[in-house]
Protein backbone atom coordinates (compact mmCIF):
# COMPACT_ATOMS: atom_id res chain seq x y z
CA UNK A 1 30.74 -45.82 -98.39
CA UNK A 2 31.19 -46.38 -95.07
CA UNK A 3 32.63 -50.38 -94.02
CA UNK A 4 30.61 -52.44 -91.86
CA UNK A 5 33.12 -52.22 -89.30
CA UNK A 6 32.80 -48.06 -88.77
CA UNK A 7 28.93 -48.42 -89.14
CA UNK A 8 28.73 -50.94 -86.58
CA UNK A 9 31.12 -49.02 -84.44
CA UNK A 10 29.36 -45.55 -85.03
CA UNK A 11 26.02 -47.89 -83.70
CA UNK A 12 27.42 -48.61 -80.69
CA UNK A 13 29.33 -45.32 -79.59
CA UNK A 14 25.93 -43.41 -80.20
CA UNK A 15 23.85 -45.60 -77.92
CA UNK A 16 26.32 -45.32 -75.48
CA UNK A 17 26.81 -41.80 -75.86
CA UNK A 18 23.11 -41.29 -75.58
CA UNK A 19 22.56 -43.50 -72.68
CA UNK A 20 25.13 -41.02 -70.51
CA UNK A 21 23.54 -37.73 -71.94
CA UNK A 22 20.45 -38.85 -70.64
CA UNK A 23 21.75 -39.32 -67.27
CA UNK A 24 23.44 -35.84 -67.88
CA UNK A 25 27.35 -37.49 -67.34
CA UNK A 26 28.67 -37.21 -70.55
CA UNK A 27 29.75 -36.01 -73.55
CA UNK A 28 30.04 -37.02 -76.97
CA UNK A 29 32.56 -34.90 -79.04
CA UNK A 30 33.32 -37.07 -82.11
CA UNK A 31 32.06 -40.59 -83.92
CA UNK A 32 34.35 -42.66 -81.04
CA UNK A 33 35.18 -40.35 -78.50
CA UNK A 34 33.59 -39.74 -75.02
CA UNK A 35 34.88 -37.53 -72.21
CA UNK A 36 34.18 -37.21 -68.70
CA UNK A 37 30.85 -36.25 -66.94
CA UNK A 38 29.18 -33.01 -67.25
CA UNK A 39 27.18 -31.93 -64.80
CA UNK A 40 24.11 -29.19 -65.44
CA UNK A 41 23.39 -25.77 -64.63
CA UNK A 42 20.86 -25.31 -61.77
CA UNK A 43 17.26 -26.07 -63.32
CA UNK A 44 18.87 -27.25 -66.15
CA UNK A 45 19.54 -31.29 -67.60
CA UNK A 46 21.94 -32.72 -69.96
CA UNK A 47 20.16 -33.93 -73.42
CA UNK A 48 21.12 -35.86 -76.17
CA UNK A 49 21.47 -34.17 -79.44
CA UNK A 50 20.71 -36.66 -81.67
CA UNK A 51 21.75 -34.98 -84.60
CA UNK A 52 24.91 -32.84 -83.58
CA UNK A 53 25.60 -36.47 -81.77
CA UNK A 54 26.12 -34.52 -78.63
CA UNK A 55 25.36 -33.68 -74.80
CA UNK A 56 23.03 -30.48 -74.29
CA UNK A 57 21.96 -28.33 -71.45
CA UNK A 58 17.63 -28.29 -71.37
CA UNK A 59 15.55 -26.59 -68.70
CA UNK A 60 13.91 -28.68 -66.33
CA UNK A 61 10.30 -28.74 -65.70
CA UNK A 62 8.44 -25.24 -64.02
CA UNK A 63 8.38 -26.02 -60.27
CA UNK A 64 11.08 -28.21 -59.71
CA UNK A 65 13.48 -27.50 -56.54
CA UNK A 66 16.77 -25.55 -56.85
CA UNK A 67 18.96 -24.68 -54.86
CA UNK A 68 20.57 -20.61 -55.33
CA UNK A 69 23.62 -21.44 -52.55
CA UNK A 70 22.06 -18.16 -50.15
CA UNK A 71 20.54 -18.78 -47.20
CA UNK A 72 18.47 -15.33 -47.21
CA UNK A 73 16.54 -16.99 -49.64
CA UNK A 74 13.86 -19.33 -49.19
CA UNK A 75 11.12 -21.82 -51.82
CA UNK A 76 13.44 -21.83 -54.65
CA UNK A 77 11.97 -23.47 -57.42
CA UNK A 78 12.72 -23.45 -61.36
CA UNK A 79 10.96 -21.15 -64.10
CA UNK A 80 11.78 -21.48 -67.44
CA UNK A 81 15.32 -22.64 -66.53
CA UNK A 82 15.83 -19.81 -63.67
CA UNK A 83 16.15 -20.81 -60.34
CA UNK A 84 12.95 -18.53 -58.60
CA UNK A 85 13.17 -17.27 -55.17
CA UNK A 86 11.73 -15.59 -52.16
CA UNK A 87 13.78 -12.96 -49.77
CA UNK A 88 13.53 -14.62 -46.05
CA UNK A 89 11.86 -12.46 -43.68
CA UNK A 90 14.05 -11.99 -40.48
CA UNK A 91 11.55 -11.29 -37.68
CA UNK A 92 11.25 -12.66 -34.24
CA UNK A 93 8.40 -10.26 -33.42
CA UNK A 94 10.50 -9.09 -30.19
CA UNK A 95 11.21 -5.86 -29.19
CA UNK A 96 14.42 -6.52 -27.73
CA UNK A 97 16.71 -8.07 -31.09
CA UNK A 98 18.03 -6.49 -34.07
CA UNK A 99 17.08 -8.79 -36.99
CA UNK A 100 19.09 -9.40 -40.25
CA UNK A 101 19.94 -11.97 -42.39
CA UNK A 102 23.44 -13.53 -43.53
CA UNK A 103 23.58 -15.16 -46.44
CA UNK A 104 25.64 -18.25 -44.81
CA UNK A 105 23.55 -18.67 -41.58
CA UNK A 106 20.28 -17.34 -42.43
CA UNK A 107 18.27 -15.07 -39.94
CA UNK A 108 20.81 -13.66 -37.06
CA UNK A 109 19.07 -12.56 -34.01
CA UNK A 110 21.09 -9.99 -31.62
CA UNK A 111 19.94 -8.96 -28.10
CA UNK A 112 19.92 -5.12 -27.27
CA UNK A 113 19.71 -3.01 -24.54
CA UNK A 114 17.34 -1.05 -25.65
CA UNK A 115 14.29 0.81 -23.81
CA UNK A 116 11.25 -1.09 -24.52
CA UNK A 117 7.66 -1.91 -23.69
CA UNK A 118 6.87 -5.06 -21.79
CA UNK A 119 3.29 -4.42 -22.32
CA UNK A 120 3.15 -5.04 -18.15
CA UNK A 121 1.17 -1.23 -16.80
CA UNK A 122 2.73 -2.52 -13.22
CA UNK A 123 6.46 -1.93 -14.29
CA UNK A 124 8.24 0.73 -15.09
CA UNK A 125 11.80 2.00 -16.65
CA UNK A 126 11.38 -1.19 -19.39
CA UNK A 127 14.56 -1.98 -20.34
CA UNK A 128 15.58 -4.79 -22.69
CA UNK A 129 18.21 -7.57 -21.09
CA UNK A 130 19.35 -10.74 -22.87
CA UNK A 131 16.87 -10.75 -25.41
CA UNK A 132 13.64 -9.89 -22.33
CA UNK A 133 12.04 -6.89 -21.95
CA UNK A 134 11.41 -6.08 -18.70
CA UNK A 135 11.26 -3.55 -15.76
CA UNK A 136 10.91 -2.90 -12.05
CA UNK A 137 7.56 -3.35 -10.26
CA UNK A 138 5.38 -0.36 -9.83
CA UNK A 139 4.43 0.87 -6.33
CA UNK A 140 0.86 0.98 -5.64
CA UNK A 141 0.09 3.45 -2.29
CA UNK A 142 -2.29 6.26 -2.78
CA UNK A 143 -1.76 7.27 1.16
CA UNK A 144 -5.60 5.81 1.89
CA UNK A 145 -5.48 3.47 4.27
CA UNK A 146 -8.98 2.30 3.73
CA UNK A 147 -7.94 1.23 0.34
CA UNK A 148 -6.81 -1.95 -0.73
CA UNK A 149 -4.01 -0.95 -3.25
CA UNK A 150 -2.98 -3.48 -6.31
CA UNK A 151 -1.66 -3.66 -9.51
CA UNK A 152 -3.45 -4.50 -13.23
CA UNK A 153 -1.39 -5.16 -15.73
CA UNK A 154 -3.65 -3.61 -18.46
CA UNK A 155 -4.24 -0.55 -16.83
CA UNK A 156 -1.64 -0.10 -13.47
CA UNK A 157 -2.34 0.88 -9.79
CA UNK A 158 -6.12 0.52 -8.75
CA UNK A 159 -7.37 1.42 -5.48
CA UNK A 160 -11.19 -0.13 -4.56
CA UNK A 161 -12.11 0.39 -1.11
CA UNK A 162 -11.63 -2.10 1.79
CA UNK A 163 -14.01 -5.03 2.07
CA UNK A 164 -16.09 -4.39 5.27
CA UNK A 165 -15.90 -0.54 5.16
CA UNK A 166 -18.41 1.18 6.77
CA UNK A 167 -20.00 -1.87 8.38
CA UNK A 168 -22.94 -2.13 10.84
CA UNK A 169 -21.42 -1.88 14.72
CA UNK A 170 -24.26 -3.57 16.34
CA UNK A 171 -22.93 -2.16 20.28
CA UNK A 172 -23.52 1.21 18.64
CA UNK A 173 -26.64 0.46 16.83
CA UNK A 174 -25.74 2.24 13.68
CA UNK A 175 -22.81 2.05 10.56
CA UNK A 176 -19.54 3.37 10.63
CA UNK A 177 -19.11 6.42 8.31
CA UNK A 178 -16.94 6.62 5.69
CA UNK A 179 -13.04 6.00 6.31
CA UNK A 180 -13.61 3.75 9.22
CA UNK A 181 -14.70 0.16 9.48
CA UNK A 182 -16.63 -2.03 12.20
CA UNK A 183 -13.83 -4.02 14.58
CA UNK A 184 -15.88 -7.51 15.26
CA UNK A 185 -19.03 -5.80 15.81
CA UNK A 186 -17.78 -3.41 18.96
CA UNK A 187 -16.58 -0.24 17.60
CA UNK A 188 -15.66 1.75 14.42
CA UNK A 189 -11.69 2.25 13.70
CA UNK A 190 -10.07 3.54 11.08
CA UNK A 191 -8.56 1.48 8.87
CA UNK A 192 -5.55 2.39 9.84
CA UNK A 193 -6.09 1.49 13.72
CA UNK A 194 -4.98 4.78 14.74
CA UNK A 195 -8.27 6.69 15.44
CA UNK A 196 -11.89 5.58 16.91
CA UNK A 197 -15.21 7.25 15.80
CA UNK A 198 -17.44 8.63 18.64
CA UNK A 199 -21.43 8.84 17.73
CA UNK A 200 -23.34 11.67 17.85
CA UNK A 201 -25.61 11.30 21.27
CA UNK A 202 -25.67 12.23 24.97
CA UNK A 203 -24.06 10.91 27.76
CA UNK A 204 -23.87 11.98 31.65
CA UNK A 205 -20.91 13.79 32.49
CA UNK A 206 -19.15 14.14 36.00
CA UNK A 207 -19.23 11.78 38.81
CA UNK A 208 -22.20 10.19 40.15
CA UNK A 209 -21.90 10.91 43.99
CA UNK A 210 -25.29 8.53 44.49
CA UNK A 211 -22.48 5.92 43.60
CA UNK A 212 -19.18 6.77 43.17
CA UNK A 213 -17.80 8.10 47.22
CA UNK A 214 -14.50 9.08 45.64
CA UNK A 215 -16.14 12.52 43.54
CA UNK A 216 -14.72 15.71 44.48
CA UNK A 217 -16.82 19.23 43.73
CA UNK A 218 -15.35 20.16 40.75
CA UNK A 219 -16.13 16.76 39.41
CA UNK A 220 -20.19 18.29 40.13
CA UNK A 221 -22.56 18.00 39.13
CA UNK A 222 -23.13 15.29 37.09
CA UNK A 223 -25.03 16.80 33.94
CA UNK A 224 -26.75 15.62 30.36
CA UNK A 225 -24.33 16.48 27.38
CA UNK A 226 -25.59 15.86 23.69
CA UNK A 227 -21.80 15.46 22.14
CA UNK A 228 -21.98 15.94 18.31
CA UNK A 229 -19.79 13.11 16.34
CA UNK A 230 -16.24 12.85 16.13
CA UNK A 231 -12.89 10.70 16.00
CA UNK A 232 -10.28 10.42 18.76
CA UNK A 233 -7.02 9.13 18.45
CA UNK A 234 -6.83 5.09 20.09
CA UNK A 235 -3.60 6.37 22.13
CA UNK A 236 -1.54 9.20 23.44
CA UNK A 237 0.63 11.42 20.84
CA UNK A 238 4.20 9.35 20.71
CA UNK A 239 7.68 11.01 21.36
CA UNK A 240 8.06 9.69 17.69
CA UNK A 241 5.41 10.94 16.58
CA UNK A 242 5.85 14.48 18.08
CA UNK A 243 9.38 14.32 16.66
CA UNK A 244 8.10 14.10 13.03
CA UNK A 245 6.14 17.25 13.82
CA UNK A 246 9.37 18.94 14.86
CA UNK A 247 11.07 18.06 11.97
CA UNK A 248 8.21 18.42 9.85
CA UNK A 249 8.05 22.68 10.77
CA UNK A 250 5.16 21.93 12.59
CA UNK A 251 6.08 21.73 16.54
CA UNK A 252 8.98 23.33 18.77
CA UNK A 253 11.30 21.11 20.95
CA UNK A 254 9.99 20.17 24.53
CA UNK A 255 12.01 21.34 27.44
CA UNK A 256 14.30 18.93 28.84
CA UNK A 257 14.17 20.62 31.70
CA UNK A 258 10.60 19.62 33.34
CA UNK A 259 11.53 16.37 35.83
CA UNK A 260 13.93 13.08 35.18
CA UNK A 261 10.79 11.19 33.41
CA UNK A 262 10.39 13.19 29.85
CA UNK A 263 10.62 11.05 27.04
CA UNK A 264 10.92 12.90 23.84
CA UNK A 265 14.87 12.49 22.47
CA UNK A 266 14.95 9.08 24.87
CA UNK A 267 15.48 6.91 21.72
CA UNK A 268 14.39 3.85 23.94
CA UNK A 269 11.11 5.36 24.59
CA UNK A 270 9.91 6.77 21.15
CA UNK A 271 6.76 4.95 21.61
CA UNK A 272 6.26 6.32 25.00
CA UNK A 273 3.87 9.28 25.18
CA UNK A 274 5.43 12.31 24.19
CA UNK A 275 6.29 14.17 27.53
CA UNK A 276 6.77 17.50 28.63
CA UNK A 277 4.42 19.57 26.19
CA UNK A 278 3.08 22.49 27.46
CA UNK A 279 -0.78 22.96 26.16
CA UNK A 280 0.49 25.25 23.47
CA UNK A 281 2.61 22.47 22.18
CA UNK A 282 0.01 20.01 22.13
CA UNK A 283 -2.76 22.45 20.17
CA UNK A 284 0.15 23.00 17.46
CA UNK A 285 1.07 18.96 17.10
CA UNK A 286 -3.06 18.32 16.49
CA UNK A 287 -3.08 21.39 14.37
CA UNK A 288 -0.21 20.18 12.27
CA UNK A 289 -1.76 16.57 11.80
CA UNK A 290 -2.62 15.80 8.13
CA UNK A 291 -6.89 16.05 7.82
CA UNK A 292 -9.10 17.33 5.60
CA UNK A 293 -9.72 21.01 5.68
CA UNK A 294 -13.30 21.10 7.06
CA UNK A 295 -12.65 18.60 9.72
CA UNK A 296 -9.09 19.32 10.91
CA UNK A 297 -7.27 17.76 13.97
CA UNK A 298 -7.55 19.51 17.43
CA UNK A 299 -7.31 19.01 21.11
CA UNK A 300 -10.16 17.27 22.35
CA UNK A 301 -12.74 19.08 24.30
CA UNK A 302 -13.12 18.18 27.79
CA UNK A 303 -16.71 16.90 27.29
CA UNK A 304 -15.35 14.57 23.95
CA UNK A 305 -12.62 13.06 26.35
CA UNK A 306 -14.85 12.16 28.87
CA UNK A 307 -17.50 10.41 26.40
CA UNK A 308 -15.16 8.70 24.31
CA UNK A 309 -14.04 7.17 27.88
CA UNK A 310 -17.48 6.51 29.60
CA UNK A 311 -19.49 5.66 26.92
CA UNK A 312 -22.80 6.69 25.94
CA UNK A 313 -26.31 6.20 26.64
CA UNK A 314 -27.16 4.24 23.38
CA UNK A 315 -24.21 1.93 24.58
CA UNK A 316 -25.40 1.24 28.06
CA UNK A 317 -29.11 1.64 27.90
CA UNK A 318 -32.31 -0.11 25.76
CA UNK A 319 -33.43 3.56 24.68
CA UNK A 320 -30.95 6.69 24.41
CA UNK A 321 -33.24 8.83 25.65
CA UNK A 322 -33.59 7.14 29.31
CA UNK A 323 -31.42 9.06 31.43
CA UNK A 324 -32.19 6.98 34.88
CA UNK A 325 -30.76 4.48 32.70
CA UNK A 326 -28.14 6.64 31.23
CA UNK A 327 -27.11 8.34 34.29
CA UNK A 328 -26.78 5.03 36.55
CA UNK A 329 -24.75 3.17 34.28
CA UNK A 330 -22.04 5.34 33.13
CA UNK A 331 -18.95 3.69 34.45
CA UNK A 332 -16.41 4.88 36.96
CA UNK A 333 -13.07 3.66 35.02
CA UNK A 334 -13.15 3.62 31.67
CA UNK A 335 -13.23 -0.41 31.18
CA UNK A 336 -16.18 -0.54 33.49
CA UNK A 337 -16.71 -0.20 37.91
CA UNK A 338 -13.43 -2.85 38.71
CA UNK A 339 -11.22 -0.76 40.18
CA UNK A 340 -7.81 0.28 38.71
CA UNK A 341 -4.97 -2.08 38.98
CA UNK A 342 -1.89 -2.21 37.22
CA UNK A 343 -3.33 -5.10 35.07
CA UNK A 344 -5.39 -2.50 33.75
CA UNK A 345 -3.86 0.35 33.82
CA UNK A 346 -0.40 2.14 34.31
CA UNK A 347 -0.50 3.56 37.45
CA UNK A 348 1.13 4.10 40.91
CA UNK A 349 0.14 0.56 42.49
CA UNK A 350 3.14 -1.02 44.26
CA UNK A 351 5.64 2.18 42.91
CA UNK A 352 5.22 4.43 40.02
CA UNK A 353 4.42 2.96 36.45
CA UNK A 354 3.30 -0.33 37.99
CA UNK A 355 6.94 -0.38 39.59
CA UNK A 356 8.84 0.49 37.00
CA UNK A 357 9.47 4.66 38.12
CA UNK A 358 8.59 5.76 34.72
CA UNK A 359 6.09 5.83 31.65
CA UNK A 360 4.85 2.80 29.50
CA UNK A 361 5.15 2.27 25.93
CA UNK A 362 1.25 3.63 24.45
CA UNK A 363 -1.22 0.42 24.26
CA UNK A 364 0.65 -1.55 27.15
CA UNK A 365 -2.91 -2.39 27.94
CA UNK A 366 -4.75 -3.04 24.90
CA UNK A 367 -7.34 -5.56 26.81
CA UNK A 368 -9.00 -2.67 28.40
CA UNK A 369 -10.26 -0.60 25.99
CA UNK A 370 -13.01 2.15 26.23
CA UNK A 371 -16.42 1.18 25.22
CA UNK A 372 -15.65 2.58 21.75
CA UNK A 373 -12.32 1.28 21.56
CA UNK A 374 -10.24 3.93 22.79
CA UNK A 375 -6.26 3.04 24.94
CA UNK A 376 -4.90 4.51 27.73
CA UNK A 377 -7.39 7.15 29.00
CA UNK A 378 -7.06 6.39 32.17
CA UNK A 379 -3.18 6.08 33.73
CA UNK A 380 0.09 6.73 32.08
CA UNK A 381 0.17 10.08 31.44
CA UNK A 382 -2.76 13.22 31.97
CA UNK A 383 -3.73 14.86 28.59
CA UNK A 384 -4.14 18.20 27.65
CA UNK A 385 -7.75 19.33 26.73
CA UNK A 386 -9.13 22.32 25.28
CA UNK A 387 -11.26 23.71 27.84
CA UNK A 388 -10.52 26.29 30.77
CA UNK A 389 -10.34 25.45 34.04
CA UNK A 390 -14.01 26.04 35.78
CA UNK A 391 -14.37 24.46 39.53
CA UNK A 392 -17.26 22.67 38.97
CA UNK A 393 -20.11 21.99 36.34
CA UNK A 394 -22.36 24.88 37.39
CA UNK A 395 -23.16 26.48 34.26
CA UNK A 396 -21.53 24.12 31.56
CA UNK A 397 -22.05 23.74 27.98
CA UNK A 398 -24.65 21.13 27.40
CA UNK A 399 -23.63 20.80 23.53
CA UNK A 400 -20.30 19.36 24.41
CA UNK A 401 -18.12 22.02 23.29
CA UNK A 402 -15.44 23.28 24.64
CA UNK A 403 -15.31 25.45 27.59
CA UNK A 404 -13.12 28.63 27.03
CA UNK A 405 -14.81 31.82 27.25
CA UNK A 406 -12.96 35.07 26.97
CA UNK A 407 -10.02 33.67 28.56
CA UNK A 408 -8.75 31.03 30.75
CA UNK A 409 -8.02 33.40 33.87
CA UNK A 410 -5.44 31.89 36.75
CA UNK A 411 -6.75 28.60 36.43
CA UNK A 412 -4.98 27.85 32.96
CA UNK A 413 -6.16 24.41 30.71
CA UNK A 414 -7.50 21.53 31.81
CA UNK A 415 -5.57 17.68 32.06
CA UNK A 416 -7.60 14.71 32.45
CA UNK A 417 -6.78 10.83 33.28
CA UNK A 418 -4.46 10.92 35.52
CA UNK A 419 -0.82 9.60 35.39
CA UNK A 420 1.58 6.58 36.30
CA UNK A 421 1.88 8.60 39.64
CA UNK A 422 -1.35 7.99 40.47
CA UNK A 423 -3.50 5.58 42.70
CA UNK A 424 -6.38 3.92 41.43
CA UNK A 425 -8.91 6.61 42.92
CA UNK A 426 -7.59 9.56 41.02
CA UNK A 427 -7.57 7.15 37.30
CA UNK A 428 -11.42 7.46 37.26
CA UNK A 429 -12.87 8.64 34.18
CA UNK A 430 -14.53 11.76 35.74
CA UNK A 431 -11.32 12.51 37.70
CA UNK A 432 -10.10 16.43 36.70
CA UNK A 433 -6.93 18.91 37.10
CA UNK A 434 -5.70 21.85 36.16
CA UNK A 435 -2.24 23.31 35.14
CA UNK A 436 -1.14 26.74 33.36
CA UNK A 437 -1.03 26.22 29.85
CA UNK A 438 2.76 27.23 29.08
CA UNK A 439 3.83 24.82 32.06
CA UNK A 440 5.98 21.52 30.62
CA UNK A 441 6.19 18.51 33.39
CA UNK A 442 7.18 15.18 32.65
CA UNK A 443 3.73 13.88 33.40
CA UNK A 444 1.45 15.61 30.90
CA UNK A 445 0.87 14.42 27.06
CA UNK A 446 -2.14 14.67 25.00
CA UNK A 447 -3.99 13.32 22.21
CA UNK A 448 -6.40 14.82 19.79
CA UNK A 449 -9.74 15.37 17.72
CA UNK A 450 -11.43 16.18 14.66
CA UNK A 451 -14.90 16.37 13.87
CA UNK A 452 -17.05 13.68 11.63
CA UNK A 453 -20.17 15.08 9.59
C-alpha cells in the first residue's frame, strides 16, 4: 500500500509534469523527478503520456507552418508530421542574369555580358551591360533624298516619302513629277536642292533685236523651240565636286596650266566652280553623275540652257500658245530686263569678280534666280554645252535638241553665260561663244542635264 504521503506526492508531481508536457518543456522520467525542457521536432509537439507518466513527440495539425532552415525553399507547411515544401523558382525574366539559388540567400541574380535581344528593331550589336540589354542606334539613310528616313522599333528603318512631294507649282501651272517638290509655289526642286525641273513647252530663243540693241548675228534669229522636259542642276559643277569624280575613276585632272584663276586643287575655293575643264572633261563629269539608266546626266543642250534661263511661254504669258506674247516677254537677263550689276550677278563691274580678280563661291547670288529656280547662269563662269558652234539660228532644231551634226568643224563647242570678266552686256541670257572643245581656260565650267519622262 502506498502512504498518504507518496500518493499525495505522486498527485502533485503528475500535474506538474503534465502541465510542462503540454507546453512541450519538459520531461517526466520517474514518480518525483523532472528534467529540463525539451523542445520538438519541426511539425511535431510534446504530449503527455498519461500512462508511461511521460513527455511525447505528436504531429501537429496538416497545414501548419514550418520552417526546413533552406532558403531555396518556399510555403513550407506540415503533413502528417513532415515539414512540406516547394523548390523556389529563380527567374528575373531578363535576358541579361544568370539565375540560381543558394540555400542561405535565396535567389542570386548575376549580370552577364552576354549577346542579347533588346527587342528594340532600331539597334543593333545587343549586348548585355550591368544587368541591361542594349545596343547602338541603327542608321536609317536609303540614299533618297525625297524620303523622310526613321526608325520603328517593331519593325526598323522605314522610308515614306516627303510630305509635299510632287506638289502643284501654280507659276508653272502644273505638278512637280516624281522626286521633286514645289518651293513656295514658284518652282519644282529636288528634294535635295541640287537640281530644278524644266516643263515640257516652247519658248523663243535668241535675242529679240525689236528690243534688245545689244544682239549680235549669231544671237539671230530669234526662233520658236518646243523643249521636251528635263532637270538642270541649280549651280555650276564645284571644284569639290569635280574632285570626287577624279577620285571616284570617273574624270581626269584639269590642267593647271590654263591662266592664274583655276580653282580645282585651291582648297579655299572647293565651292568655286570647277575651272579649267575642257568640254571633254565636262561631258565625262555629267556622264559619271549617279542617275537612273534611262534618264542619265549630260551636258545641257544649248536650247535647254537657254530655257531654263529665260523662261517659258506658260510662265510669262495667259495662254502658251501666244507667241506675240511669248516672244515679247522673254527676258534679257535671266532675273528679268534690269540690267546686270554686281548685286546680281558676278561680273566685271568696277574690276573682275565684282572687284575681287577672281571667281565666286556657286550661289553668291541666290536672290536672283531664274524663273524656274535656277543660280548663276548668267556671270561667274561660261558653261560648256553640247551643241556645235553654228553662226547664227538659220536652220536650227526647233525640238530643242542639241545641235551637232556630223561633226563640230573649226568652230569647236559652244559656252554660254558669260564670265566674271564680263560687262553687263555680254551676261544676257541669249549672249553666245565658242571655244575648241579640248581647250582648258580658267574661265570655263559647266553644269549638266538629264531628261524627265
Amino acid at each position: 500500500m502506498f502512504s498518504p504521503e507518496w500518493l499525495m506526492r505522486r498527485s502533485t508531481a503528475t500535474v506538474f509534469a503534465a502541465t510542462l508536457c503540454l507546453a512541450g518543456c519538459a520531461e517526466e522520467l520517474g514518480p518525483t523527478t523532472l528534467v529540463a525542457p525539451v523542445t520538438a521536432t519541426p511539425c511535431h509537439q510534446m504530449a503527455c503520456d498519461d500512462v508511461a507518466g511521460t513527455c511525447v513527440e505528436v504531429p501537429v495539425v496538416d497545414g501548419a507552418a514550418c520552417d526546413d532552415g533552406d532558403a531555396c525553399t518556399s510555403g513550407d507547411r506540415c503533413v502528417a508530421g513532415a515539414c512540406v515544401t516547394t523548390p523556389v523558382v529563380c527567374d528575373d525574366a531578363n535576358a541579361c542574369t544568370t539565375d540560381r539559388c543558394d540555400t542561405a540567400l535565396g535567389c542570386v541574380f548575376a549580370a552577364t555580358t552576354d549577346p542579347c535581344d533588346d527587342g528594340d528593331a532600331c539597334t543593333t550589336g545587343d549586348t548585355c551591360a550591368e544587368g541591361v540589354c542594349g545596343g547602338e542606334p541603327v542608321v536609317c539613310d536609303d540614299g533618297d533624298a525625297c524620303t523622310d528616313d526613321r526608325c520603328d522599333p517593331a519593325v526598323g528603318c522605314v522610308a515614306p516619302p516627303r510630305a509635299g512631294l510632287a506638289g502643284y507649282c501654280d507659276r508653272l501651272g502644273q505638278r512637280c513629277p516624281a522626286g521633286f517638290v514645289c518651293n513656295a509655289g514658284q518652282w519644282c526642286e529636288s528634294c535635295d536642292g541640287g537640281e530644278l525641273f524644266v516643263p515640257a513647252g516652247r519658248f523663243w530663243m535668241g535675242c529679240n533685236d525689236a528690243s534688245d540693241p545689244a544682239c549680235s548675228a549669231d544671237e539671230l534669229p530669234q526662233h520658236r523651240v518646243v523643249v521636251d522636259a528635263f532637270a538642270i542642276q541649280r549651280t555650276e559643277v564645284t571644284a569639290d565636286a569635280y574632285r570626287a569624280c577624279v577620285e571616284g575613276g570617273g574624270c581626269s585632272v584639269p590642267t593647271t596650266a590654263a591662266g592664274p584663276y583655276g580653282t580645282y586643287g585651291v582648297p579655299e575655293k572647293s565651292d568655286h566652280p570647277v575651272t579649267p575643264v575642257t568640254w571633254y572633261q565636262a561631258r565625262d563629269f555629267c556622264a559619271w553623275l549617279d542617275a537612273p539608266s534611262d534618264r542619265p546626266w549630260r551636258l545641257c543642250a544649248e536650247a535647254e540652257w537657254e530655257k531654263a534661263a529665260r523662261g517659258s511661254c506658260a510662265v510669262y504669258c495667259d495662254r502658251a500658245d501666244d507667241d506675240a506674247c511669248c516672244r515679247a516677254a522673254m527676258p534679257v537677263w535671266p532675273w528679268g530686263d534690269e540690267a546686270a550689276t554686281c548685286e546680281l550677278a558676278i561680273m566685271d563691274d568696277g574690276g573682275n569678280g565684282c572687284g575681287t580678280g577672281v571667281t565666286w563661291p556657286v550661289a553668291s547670288r541666290p536672290d536672283v534666280p531664274s524663273a524656274y529656280g535656277v543660280l548663276d547662269l548668267a556671270g561667274n563662269v561660261w558653261e560648256w554645252v553640247q551643241d556645235c558652234w553654228h553662226p547664227d539660228y538659220e536652220d536650227a532644231p526647233a525640238d530643242g535638241s542639241a545641235w551637232e551634226g556630223a561633226s563640230c568643224g573649226p568652230g569647236g563647242r559652244v559656252i554660254r553665260g558669260g564670265s566674271f570678266g564680263l560687262s553687263a552686256s555680254e551676261l544676257r541670257a541669249s549672249e553666245r561663244f565658242f571655244i575648241s572643245p579640248d581647250v582648258a581656260y580658267d574661265y570655263y565650267g559647266f553644269r549638266c542635264c538629264r531628261s524627265v519622262h
